[in-house]
C-alpha atoms as a PDB file:
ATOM      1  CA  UNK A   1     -21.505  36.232 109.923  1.00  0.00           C
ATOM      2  CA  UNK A   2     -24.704  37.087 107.560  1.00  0.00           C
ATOM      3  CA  UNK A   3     -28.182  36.331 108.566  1.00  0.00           C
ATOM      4  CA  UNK A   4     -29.128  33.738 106.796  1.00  0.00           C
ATOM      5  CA  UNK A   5     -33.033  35.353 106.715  1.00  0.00           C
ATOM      6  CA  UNK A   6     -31.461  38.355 105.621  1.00  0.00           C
ATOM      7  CA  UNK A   7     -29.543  36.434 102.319  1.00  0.00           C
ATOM      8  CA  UNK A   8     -32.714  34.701 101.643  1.00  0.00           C
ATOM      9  CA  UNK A   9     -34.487  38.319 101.255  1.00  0.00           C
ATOM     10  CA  UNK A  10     -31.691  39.564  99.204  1.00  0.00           C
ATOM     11  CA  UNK A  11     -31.627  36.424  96.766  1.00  0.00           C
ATOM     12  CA  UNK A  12     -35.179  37.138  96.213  1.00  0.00           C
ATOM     13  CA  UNK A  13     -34.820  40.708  95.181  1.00  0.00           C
ATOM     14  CA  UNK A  14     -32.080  39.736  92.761  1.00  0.00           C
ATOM     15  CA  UNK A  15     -34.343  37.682  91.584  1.00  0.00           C
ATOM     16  CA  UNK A  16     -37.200  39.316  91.154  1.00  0.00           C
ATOM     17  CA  UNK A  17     -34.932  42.574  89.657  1.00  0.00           C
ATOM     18  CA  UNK A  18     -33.229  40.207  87.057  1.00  0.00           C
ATOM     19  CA  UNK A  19     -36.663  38.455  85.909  1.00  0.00           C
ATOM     20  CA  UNK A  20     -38.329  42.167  85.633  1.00  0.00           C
ATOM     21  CA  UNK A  21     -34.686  43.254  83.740  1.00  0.00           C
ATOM     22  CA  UNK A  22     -35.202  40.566  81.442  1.00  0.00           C
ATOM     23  CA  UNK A  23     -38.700  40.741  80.341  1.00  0.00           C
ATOM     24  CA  UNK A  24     -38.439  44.360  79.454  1.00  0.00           C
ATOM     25  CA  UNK A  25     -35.287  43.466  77.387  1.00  0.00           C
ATOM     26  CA  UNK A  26     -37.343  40.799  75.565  1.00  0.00           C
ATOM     27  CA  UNK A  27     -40.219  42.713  75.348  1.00  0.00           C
ATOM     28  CA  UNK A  28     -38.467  45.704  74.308  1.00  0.00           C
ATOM     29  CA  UNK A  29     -36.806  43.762  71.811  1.00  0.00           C
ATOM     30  CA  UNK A  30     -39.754  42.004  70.350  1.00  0.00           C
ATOM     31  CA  UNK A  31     -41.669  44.735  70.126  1.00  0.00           C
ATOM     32  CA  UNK A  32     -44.365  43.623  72.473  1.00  0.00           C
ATOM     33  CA  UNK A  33     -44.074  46.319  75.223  1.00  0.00           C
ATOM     34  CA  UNK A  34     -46.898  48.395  76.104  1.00  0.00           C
ATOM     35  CA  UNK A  35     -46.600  51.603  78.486  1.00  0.00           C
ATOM     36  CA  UNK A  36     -48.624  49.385  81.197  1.00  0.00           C
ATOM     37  CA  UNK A  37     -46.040  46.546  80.777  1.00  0.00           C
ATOM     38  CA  UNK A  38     -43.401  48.847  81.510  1.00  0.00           C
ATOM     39  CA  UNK A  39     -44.480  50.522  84.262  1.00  0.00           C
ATOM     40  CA  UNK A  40     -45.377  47.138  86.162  1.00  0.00           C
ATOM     41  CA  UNK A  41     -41.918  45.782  85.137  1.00  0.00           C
ATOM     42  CA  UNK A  42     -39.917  48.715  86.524  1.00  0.00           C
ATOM     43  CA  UNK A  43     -42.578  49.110  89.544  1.00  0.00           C
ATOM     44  CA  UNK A  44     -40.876  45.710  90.208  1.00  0.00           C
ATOM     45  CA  UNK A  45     -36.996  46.680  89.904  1.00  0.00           C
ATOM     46  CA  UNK A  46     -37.700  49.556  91.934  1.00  0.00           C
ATOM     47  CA  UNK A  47     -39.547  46.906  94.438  1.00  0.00           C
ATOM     48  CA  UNK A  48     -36.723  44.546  94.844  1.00  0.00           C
ATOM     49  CA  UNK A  49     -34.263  47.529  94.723  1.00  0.00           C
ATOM     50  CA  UNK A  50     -36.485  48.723  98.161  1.00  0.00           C
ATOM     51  CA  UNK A  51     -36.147  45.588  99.548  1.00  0.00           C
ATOM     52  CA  UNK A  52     -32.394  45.514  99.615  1.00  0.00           C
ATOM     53  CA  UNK A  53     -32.256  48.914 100.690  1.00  0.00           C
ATOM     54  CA  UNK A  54     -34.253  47.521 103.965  1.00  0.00           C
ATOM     55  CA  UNK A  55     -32.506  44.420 104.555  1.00  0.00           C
ATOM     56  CA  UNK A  56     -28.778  46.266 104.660  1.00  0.00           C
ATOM     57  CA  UNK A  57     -29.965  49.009 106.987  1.00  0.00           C
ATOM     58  CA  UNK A  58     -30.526  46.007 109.382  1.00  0.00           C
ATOM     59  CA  UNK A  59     -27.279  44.845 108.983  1.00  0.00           C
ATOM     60  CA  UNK A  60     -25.138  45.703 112.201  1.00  0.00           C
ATOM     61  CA  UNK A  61     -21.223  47.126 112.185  1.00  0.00           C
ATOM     62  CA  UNK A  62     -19.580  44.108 113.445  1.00  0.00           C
ATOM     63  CA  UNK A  63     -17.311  46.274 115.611  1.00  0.00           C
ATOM     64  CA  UNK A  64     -19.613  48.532 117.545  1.00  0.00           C
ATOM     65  CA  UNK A  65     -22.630  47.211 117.129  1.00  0.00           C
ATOM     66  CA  UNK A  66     -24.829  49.807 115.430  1.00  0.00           C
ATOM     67  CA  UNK A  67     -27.319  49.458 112.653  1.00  0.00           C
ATOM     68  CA  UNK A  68     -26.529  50.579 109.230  1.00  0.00           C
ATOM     69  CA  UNK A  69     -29.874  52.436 109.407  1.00  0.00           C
ATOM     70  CA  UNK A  70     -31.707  54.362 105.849  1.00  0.00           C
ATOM     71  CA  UNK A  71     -29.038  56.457 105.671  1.00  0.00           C
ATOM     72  CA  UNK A  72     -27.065  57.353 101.992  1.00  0.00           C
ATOM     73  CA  UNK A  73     -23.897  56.563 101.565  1.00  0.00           C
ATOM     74  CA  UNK A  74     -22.118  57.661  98.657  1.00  0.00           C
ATOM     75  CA  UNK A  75     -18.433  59.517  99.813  1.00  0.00           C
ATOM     76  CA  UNK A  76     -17.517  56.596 102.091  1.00  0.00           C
ATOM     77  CA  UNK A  77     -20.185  53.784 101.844  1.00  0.00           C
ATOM     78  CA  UNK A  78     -17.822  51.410 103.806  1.00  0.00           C
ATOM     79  CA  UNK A  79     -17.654  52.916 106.827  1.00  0.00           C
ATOM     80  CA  UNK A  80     -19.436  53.177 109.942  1.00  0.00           C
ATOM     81  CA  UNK A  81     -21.158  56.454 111.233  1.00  0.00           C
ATOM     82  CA  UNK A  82     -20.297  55.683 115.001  1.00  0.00           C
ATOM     83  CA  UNK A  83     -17.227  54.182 115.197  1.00  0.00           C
ATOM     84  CA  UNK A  84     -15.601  54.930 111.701  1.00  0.00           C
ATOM     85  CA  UNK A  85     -14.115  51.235 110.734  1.00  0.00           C
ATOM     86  CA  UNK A  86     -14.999  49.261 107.600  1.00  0.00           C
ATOM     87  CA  UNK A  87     -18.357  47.913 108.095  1.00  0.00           C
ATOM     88  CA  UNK A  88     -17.621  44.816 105.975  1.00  0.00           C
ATOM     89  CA  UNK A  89     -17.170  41.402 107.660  1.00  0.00           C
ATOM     90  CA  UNK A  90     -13.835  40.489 108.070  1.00  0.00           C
ATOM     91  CA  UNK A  91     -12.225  43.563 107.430  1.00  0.00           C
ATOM     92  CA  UNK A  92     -10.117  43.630 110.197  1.00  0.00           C
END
């Protein structure tokens, strides 16, 4: 079962990525974007990216127990360092 603390984090960084995605589309689009603009506005994708990053290595395997930790995951994101099983609920 999710954390419900954890959910509220990662609805927030959604969020916050999707408003920053949309103003530089707009302002992009409009013509209104200035270097500062975009720096701030991708400053904040990269933000909320960093905070999902954090909240799912705090995320436990739900068969052995260990944290998810900072590490990169690319070859076989879905399983667990320790115990090798699929690290996503209800997998079984």
């Amino acid at each position: 079962m999710s954390n419900p603390r954890h959910e509220q984090w990662n609805n927030i960084a959604i969020g916050i990525g999707a408003v920053c995605l949309l103003l530089i589309a707009v302002s992009e689009a409009i013509g209104f974007a200035t270097p500062s603009m975009r720096h701030v506005l991708v400053g904040g994708v990269f933000v909320s990216g960093t905070i999902m990053w954090i909240v799912q290595s705090r995320k436990n395997c739900p068969h052995c127990g260990k944290k998810f930790g900072l590490t990169l995951r690319l070859l076989r994101p879905y399983d667990c360092k320790k115990c090798g099983r699929d690290i996503r609920e209800g997998a079984d």
